[in-house]
C-alpha atoms as a PDB file:
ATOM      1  CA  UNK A   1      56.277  31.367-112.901  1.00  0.00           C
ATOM      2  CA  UNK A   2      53.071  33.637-113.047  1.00  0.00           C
ATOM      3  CA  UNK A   3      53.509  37.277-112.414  1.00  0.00           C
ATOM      4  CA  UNK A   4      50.164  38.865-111.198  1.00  0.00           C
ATOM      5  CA  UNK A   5      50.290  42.786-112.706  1.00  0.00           C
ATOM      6  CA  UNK A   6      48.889  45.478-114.083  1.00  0.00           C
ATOM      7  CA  UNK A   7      50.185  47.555-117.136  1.00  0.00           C
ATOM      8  CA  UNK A   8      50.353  50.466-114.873  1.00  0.00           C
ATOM      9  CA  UNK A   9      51.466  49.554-111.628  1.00  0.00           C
ATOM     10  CA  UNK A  10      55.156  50.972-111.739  1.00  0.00           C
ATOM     11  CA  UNK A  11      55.866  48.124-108.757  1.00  0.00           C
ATOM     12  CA  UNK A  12      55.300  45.592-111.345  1.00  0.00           C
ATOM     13  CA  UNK A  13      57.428  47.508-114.218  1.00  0.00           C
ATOM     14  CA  UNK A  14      60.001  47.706-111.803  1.00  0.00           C
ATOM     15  CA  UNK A  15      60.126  43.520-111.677  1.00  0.00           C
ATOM     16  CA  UNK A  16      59.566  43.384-115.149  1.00  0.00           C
ATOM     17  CA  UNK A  17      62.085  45.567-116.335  1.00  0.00           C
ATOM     18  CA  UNK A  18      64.566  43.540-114.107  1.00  0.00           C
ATOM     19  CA  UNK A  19      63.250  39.823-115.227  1.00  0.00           C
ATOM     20  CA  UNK A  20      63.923  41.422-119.009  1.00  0.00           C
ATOM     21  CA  UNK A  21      67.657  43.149-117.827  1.00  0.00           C
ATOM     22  CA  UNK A  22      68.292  39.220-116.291  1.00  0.00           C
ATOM     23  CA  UNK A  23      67.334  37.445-118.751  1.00  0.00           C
ATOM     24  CA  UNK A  24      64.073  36.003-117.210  1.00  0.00           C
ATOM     25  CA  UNK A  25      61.358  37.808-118.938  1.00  0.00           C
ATOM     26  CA  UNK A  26      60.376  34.701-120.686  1.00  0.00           C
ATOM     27  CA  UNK A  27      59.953  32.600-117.797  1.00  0.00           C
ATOM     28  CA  UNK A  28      57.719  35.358-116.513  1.00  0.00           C
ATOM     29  CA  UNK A  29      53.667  34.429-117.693  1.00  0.00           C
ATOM     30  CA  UNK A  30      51.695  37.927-117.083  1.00  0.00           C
ATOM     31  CA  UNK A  31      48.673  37.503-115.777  1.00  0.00           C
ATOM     32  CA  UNK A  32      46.565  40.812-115.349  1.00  0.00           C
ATOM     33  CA  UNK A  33      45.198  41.485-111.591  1.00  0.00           C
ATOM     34  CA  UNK A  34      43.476  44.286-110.557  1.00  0.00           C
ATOM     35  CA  UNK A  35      44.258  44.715-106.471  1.00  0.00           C
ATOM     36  CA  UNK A  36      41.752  47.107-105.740  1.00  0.00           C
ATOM     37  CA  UNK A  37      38.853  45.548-107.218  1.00  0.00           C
ATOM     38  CA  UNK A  38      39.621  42.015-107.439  1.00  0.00           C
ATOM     39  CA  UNK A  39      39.433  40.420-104.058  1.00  0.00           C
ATOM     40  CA  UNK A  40      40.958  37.443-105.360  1.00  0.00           C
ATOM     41  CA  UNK A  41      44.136  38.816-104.935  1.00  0.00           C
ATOM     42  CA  UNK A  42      43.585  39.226-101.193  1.00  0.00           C
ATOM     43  CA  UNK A  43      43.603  35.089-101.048  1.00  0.00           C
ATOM     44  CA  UNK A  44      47.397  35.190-102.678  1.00  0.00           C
ATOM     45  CA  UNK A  45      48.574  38.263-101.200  1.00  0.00           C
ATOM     46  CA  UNK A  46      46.747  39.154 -97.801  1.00  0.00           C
ATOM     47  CA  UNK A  47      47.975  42.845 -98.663  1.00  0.00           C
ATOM     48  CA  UNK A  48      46.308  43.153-101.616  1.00  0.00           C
ATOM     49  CA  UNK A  49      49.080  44.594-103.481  1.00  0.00           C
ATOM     50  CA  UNK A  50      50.707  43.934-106.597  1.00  0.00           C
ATOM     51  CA  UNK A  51      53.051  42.580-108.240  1.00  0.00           C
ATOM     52  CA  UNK A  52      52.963  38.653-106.952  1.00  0.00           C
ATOM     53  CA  UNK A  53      54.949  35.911-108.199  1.00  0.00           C
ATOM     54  CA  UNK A  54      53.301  32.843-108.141  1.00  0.00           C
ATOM     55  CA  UNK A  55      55.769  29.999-108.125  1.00  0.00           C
ATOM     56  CA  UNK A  56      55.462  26.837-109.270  1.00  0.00           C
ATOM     57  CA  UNK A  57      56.668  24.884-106.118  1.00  0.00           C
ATOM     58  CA  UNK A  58      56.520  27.359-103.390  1.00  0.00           C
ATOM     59  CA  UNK A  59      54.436  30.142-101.581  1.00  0.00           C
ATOM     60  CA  UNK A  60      53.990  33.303-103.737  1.00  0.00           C
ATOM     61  CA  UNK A  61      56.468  36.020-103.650  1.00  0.00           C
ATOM     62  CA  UNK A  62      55.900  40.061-102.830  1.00  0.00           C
ATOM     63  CA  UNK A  63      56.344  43.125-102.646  1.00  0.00           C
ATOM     64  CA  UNK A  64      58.805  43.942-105.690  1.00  0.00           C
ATOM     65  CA  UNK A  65      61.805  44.010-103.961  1.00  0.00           C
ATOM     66  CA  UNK A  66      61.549  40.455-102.477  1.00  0.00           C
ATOM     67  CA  UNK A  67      60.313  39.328-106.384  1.00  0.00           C
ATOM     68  CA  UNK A  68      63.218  41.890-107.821  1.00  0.00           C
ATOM     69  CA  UNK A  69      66.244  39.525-105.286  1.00  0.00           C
ATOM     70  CA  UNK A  70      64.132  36.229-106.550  1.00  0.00           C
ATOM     71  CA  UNK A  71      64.673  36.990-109.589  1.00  0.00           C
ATOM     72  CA  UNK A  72      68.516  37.785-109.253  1.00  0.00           C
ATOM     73  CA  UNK A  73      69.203  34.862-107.349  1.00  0.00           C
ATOM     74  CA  UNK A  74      66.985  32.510-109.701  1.00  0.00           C
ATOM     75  CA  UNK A  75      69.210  34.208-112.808  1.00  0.00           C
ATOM     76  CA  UNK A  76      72.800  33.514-110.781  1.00  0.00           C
ATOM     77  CA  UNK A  77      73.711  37.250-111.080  1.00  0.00           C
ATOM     78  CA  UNK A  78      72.350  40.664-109.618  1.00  0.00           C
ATOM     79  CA  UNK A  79      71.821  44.105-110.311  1.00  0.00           C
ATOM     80  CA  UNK A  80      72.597  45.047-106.707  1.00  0.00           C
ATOM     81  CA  UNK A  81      75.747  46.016-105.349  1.00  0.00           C
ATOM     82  CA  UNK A  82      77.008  42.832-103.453  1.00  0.00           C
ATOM     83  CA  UNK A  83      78.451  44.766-100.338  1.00  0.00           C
ATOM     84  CA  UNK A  84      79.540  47.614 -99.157  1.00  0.00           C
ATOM     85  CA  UNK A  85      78.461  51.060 -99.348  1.00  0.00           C
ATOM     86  CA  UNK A  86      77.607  50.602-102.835  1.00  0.00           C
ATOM     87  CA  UNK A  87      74.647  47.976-101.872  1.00  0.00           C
ATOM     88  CA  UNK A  88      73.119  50.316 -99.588  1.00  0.00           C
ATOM     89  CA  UNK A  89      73.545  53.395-101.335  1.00  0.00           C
ATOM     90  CA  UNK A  90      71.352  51.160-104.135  1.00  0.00           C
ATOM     91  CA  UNK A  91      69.019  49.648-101.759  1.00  0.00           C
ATOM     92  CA  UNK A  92      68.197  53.278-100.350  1.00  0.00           C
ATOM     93  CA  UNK A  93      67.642  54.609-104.007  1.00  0.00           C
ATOM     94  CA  UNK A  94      65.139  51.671-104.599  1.00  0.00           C
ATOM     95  CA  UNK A  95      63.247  52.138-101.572  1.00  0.00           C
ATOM     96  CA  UNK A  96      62.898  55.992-102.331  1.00  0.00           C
ATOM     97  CA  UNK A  97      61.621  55.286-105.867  1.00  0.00           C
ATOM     98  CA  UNK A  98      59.326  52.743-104.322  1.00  0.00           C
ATOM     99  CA  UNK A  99      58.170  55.368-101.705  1.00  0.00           C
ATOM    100  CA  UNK A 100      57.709  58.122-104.942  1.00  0.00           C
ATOM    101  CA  UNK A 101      55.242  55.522-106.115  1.00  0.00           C
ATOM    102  CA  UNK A 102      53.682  54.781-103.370  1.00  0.00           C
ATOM    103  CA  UNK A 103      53.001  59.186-103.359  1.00  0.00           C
ATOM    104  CA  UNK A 104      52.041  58.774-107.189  1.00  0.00           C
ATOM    105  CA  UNK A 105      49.618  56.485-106.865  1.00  0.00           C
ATOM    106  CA  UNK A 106      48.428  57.947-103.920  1.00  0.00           C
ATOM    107  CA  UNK A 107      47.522  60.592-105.861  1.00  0.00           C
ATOM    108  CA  UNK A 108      46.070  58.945-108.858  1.00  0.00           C
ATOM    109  CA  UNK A 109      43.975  57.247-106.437  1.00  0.00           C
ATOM    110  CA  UNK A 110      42.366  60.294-104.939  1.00  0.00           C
ATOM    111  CA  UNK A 111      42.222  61.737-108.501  1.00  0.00           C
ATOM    112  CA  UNK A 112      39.750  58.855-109.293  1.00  0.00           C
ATOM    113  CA  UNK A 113      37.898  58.905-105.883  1.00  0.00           C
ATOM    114  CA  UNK A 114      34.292  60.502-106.612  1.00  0.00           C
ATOM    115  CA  UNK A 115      33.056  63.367-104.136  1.00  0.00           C
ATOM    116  CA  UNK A 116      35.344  66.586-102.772  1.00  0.00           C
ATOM    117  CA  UNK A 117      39.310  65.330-102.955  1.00  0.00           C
ATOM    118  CA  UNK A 118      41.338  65.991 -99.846  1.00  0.00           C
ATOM    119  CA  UNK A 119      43.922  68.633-100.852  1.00  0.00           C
ATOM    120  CA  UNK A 120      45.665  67.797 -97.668  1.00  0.00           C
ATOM    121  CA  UNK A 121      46.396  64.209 -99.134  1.00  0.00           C
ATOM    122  CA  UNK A 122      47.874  65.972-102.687  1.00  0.00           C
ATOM    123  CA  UNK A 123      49.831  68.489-100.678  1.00  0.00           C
ATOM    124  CA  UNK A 124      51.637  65.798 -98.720  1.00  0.00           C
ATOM    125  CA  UNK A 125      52.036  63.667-101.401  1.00  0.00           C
ATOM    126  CA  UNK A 126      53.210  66.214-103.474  1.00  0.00           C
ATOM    127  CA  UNK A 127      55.830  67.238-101.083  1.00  0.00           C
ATOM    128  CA  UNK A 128      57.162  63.841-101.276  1.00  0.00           C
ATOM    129  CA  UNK A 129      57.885  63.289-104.765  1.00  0.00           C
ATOM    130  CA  UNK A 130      59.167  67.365-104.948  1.00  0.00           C
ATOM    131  CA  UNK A 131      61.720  66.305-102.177  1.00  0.00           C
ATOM    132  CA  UNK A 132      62.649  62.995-104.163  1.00  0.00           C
ATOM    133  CA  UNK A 133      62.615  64.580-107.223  1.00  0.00           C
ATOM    134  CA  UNK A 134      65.186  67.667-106.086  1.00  0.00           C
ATOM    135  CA  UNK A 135      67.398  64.936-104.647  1.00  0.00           C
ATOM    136  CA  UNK A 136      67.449  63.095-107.559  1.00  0.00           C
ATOM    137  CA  UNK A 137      68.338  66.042-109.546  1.00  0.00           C
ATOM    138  CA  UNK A 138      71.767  66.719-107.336  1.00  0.00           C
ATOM    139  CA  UNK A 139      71.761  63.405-107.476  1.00  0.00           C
ATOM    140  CA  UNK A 140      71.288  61.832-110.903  1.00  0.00           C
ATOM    141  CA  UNK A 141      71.521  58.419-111.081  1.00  0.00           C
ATOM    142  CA  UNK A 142      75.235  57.471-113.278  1.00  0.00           C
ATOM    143  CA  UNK A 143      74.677  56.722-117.038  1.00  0.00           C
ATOM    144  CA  UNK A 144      76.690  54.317-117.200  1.00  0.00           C
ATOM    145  CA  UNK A 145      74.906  50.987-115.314  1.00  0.00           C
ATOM    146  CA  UNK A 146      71.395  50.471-115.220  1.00  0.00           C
ATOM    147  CA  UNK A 147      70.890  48.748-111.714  1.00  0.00           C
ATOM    148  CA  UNK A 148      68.206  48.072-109.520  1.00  0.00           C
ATOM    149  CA  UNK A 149      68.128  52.042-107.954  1.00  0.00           C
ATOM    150  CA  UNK A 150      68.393  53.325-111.210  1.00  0.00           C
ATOM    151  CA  UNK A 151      65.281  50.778-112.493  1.00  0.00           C
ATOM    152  CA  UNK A 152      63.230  52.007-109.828  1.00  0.00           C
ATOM    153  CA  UNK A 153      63.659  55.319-111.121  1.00  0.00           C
ATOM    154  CA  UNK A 154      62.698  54.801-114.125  1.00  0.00           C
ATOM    155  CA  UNK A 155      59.694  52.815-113.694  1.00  0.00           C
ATOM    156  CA  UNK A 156      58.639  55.421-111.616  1.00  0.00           C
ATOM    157  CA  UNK A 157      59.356  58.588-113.703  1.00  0.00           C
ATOM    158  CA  UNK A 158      57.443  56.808-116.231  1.00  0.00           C
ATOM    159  CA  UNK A 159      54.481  56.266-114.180  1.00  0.00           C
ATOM    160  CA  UNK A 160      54.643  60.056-113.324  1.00  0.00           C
ATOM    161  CA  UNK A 161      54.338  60.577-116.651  1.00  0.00           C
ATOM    162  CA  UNK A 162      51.620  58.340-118.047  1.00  0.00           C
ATOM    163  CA  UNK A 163      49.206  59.137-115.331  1.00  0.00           C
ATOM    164  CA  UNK A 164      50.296  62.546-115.682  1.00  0.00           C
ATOM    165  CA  UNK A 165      50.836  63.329-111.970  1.00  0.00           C
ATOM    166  CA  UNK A 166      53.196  66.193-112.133  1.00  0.00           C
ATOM    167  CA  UNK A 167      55.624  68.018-114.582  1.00  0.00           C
ATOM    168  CA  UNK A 168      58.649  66.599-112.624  1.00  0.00           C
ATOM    169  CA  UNK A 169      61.010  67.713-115.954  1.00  0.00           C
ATOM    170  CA  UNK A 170      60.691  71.573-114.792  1.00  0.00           C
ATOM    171  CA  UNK A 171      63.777  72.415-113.122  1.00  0.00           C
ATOM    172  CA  UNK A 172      65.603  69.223-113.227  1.00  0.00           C
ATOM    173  CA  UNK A 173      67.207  69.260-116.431  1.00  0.00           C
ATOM    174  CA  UNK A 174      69.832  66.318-114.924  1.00  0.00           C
ATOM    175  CA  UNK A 175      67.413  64.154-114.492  1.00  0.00           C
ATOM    176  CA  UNK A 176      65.253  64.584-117.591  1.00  0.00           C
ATOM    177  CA  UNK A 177      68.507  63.585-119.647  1.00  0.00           C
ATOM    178  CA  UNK A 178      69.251  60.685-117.315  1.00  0.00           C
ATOM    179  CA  UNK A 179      65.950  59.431-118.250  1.00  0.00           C
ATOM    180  CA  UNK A 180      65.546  60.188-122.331  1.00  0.00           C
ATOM    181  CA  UNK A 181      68.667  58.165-122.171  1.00  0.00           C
ATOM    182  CA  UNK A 182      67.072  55.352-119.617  1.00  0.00           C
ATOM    183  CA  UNK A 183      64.085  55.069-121.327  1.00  0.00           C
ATOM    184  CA  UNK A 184      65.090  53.912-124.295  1.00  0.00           C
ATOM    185  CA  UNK A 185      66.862  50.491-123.211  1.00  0.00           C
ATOM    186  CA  UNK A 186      64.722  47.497-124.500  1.00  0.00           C
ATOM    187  CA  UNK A 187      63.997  46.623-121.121  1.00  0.00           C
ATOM    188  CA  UNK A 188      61.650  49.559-120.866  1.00  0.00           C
ATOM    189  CA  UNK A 189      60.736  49.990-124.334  1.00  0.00           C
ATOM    190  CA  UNK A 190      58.844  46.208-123.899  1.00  0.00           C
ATOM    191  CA  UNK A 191      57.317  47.315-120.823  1.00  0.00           C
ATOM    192  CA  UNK A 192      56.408  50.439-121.473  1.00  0.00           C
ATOM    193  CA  UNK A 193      53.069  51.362-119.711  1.00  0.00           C
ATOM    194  CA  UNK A 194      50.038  52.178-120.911  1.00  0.00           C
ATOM    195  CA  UNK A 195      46.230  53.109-120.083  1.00  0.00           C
ATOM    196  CA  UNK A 196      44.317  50.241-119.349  1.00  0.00           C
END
């Protein structure tokens, strides 16, 4: 299996860190792809998006969470809830990470733009990870399982971090000690992003 990523895309962490929790990481071959200047990845994924996983007898796979349940069901275990109120509770806490990354990058994005930035843009965004942020804060994710809501998390703290998009610790001390203690699993320490 190829995984089409980027060092910095907390999307692609997110499947990483899950293919290493499972197991998997191995079977994974990285393959560097750059979504928004590389119109190649347009032909594989018509969204332009990373992560992709690029089977090797079957259409490619995206966005992360479709790769993330691949991944679980190719390893014969999961790291989401099976039922209940504990699977949704899980799937909601993924999908909010995913949506604080989709307001980080957002943000990087218009960082990077050239000409006057639209402070309308980092207000909103902004408002988005505050709100997920203070959530997470009254609700800190349990240190005792590392799942796929609390992996999500993660990746995407550490993506506020490296691109430096806000001082998120201020005021949360919860969840800055949930995450000292998350970011040191191996799964994260051999993903850990960097600048590329």
């Amino acid at each position: 299996m190829q995984l089409l990523y980027s060092p910095m895309s907390p999307f692609a962490r997110k499947v990483r860190v899950i293919a290493f929790e499972l197991g998997l990481a191995e079977r994974l071959a990285l393959t560097l792809a750059s979504p928004f200047t590389d119109e190649s990845v347009r032909a594989i994924n018509p969204l332009s998006k990373i992560p992709v996983l690029i089977l090797d007898d079957g259409p490619p796979i995206f966005d992360s969470p479709v790769i993330c349940e691949y991944l679980e069901h190719l390893a014969g275990r999961s790291l989401t809830p099976a039922a209940g109120p504990d699977r949704w509770a899980a799937l909601t806490v993924q999908a909010m990470a995913d949506g604080m990354g989709d307001a980080a990058v957002a943000i990087v994005r218009e960082r990077l733009r050239e000409g006057p930035h639209r402070q309308d843009l980092f207000d909103r965004q902004g408002a988005v990870l505050v709100a997920a942020l203070d959530l997470l804060e009254r609700r800190t994710p349990p240190s005792d399982r590392f799942e796929i809501g609390e992996i999500a998390v993660a990746a995407q703290l550490a993506y506020l971090d490296v691109r430096q998009v806000m001082d998120w610790r201020q005021g949360r001390p919860n969840l800055a000690a949930w995450y000292e203690t998350a970011s040191r699993r191996s799964a994260m320490v051999a993903t850990a992003p960097h600048l590329a």
